[in-house]
Protein backbone atom coordinates (compact mmCIF):
# COMPACT_ATOMS: atom_id res chain seq x y z
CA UNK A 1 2.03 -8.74 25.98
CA UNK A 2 -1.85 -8.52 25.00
CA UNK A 3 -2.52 -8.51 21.58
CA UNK A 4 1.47 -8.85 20.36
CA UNK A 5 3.02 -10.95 17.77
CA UNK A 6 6.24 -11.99 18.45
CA UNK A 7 9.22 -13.35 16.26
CA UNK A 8 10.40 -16.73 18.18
CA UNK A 9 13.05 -17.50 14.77
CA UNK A 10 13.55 -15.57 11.80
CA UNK A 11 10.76 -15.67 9.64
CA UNK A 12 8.58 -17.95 12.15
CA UNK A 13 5.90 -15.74 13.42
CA UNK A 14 4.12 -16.84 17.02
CA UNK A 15 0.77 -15.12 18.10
CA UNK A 16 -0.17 -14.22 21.50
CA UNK A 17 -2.98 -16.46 22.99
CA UNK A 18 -5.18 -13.07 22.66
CA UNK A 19 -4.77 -12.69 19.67
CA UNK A 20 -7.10 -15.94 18.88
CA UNK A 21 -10.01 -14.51 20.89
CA UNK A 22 -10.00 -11.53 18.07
CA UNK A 23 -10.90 -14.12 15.56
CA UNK A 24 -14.33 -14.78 16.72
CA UNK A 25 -14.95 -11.61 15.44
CA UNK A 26 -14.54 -12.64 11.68
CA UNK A 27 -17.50 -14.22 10.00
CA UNK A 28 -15.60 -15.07 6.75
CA UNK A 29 -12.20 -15.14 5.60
CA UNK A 30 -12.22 -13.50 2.15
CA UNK A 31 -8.59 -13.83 1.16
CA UNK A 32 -6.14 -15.72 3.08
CA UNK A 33 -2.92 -14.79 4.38
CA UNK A 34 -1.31 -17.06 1.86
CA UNK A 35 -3.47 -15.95 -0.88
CA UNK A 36 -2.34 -11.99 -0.08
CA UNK A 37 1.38 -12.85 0.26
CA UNK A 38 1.21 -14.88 -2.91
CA UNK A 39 -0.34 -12.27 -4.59
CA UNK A 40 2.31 -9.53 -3.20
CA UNK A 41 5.09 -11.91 -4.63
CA UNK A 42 3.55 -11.80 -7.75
CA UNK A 43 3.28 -7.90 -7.75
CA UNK A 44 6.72 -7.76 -6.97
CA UNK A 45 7.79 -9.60 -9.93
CA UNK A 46 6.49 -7.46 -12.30
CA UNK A 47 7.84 -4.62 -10.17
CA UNK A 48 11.03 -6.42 -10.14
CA UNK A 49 11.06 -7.13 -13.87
CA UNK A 50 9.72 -3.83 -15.29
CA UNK A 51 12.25 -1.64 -13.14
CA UNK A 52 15.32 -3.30 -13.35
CA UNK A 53 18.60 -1.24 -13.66
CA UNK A 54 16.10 1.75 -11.85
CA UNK A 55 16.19 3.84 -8.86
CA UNK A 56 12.73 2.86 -7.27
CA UNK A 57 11.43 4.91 -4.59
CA UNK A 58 8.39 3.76 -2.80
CA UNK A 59 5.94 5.87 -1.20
CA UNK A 60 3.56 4.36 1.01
CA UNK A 61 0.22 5.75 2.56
CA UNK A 62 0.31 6.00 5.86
CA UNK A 63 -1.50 4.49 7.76
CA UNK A 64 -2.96 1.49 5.83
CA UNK A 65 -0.58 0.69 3.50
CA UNK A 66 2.70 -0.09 5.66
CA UNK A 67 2.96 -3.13 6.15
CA UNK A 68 1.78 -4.31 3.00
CA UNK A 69 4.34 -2.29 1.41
CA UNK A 70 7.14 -3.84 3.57
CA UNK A 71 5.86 -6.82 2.75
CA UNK A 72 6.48 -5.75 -0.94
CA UNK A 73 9.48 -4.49 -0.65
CA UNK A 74 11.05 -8.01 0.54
CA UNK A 75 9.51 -9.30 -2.55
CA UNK A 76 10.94 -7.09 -4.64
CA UNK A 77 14.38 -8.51 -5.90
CA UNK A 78 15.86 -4.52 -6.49
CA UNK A 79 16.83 -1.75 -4.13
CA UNK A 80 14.75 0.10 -3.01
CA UNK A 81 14.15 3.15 -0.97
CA UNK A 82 10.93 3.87 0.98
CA UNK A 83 9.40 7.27 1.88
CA UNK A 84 5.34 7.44 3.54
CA UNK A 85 3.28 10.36 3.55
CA UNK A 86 0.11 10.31 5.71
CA UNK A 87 -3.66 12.19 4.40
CA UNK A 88 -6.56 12.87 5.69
CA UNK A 89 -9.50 12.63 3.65
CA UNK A 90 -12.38 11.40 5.87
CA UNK A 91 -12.39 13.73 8.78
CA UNK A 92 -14.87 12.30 11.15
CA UNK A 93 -17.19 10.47 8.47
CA UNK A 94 -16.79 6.77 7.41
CA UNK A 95 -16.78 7.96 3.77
CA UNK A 96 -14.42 10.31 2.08
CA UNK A 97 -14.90 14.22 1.84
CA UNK A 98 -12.71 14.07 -1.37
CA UNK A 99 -11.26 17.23 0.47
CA UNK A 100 -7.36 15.79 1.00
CA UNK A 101 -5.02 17.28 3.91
CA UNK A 102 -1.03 16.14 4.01
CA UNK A 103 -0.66 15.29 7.43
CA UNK A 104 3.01 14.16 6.80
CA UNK A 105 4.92 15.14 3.60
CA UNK A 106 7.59 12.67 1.95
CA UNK A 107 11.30 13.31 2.95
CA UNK A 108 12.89 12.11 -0.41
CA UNK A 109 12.77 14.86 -3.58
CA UNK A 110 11.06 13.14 -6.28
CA UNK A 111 12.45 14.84 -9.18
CA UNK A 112 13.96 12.40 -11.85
CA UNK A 113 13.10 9.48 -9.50
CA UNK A 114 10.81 6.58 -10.30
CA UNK A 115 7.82 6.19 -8.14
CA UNK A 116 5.90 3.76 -7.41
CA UNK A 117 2.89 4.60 -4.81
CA UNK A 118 1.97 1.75 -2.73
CA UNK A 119 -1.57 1.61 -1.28
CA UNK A 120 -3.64 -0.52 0.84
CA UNK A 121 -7.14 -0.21 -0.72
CA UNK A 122 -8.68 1.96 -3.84
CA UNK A 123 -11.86 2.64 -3.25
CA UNK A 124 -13.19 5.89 -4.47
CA UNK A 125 -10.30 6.89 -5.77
CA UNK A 126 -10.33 10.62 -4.84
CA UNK A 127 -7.24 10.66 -2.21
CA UNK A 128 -5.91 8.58 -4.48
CA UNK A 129 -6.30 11.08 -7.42
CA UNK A 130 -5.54 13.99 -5.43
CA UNK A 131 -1.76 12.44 -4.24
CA UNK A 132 -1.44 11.64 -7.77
CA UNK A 133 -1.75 14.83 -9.07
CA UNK A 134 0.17 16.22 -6.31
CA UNK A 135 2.97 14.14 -6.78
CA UNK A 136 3.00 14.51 -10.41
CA UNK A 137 3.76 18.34 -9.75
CA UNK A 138 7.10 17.21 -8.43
CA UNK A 139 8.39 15.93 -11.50
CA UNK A 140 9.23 12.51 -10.97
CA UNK A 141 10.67 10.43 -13.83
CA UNK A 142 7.64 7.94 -13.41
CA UNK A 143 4.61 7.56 -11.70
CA UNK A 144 2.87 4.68 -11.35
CA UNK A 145 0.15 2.91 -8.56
CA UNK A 146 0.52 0.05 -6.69
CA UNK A 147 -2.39 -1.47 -4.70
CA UNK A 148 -3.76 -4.92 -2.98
CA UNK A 149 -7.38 -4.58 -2.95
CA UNK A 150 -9.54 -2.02 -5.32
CA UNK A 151 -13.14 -2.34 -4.62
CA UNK A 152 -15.05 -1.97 -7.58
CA UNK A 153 -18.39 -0.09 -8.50
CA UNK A 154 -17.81 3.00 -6.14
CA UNK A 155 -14.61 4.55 -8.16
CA UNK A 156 -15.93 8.24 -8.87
CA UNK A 157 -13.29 8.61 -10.49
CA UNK A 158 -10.94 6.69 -12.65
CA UNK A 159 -7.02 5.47 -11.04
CA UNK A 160 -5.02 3.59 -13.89
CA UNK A 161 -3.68 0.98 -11.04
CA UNK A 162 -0.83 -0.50 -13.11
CA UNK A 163 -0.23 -3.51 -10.34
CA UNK A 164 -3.37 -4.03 -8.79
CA UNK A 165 -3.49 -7.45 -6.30
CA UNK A 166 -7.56 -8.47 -5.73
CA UNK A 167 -10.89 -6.61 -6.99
CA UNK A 168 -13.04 -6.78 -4.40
């Protein structure tokens, strides 16, 4: 059971003694748990508000962005339905390539939908931009961005976020 969170009562989250030794790891905490969910309830509420009476599909990046986006979608007071697709734009450097490969595609059609892509972290914006554009060929009734952290200063290029949680 190394390393495993388990659910003791619904909604009441234990942690695995090794878990702990993981933490002397972290020098700082930069945003608390409570700060992040607060700020994905807030998200939501805008999400909630500006697609009422629509048929929100959201597509999550796999692999960073899934269980923030789950975490979303119980804040969101709609339904929902959730599709992932999964890039690579790294290959075996830290930094991105900006070259993009779809690893996994989305299972949903996107035409006449509204979509709302949920990421994890902006930071250069160029998988970002790519996935946009890609998705935007599909002809979805909306497209709009979703994300918890954008770091700021290294964008080369610009990502209107339209619900964007920290700048870090």
């Amino acid at each position: 059971m190394e390393g495993r969170v388990a659910l003791s009562e619904p909604g009441e989250v234990s942690v695995h003694p090794s878990v702990s030794v993981l933490e002397r790891d972290i020098e700082r905490v930069m945003i608390t748990e409570q700060e992040i969910q607060g700020m994905l309830r807030h998200l939501a509420d805008q999400i909630t508000e500006d697609y009422e009476g629509r048929d929100l599909l959201l597509v999550g990046v796999l692999k960073g962005a899934f269980v923030m986006m789950a975490d979303l979608a119980r804040y969101v007071r709609l339904p929902v339905e959730m599709d992932f697709m999964a890039v690579a734009s790294y290959g075996a450097a830290t930094k991105t390539s900006g070259v993009v490969r779809i690893l996994k595609d989305l299972d949903h059609d996107l035409e006449g939908r509204d979509v709302l892509l949920v990421e994890d972290i902006v930071d250069s914006g160029l998988t970002l931009n790519y996935l946009l554009k890609n998705l935007r060929g599909r002809r979805p009734a909306s497209l709009e961005v979703c994300a918890l952290l954008r770091k700021t200063g290294i964008q080369r290029v610009e990502i209107d976020v339209r619900y964007c949680g920290f700048e870090i």
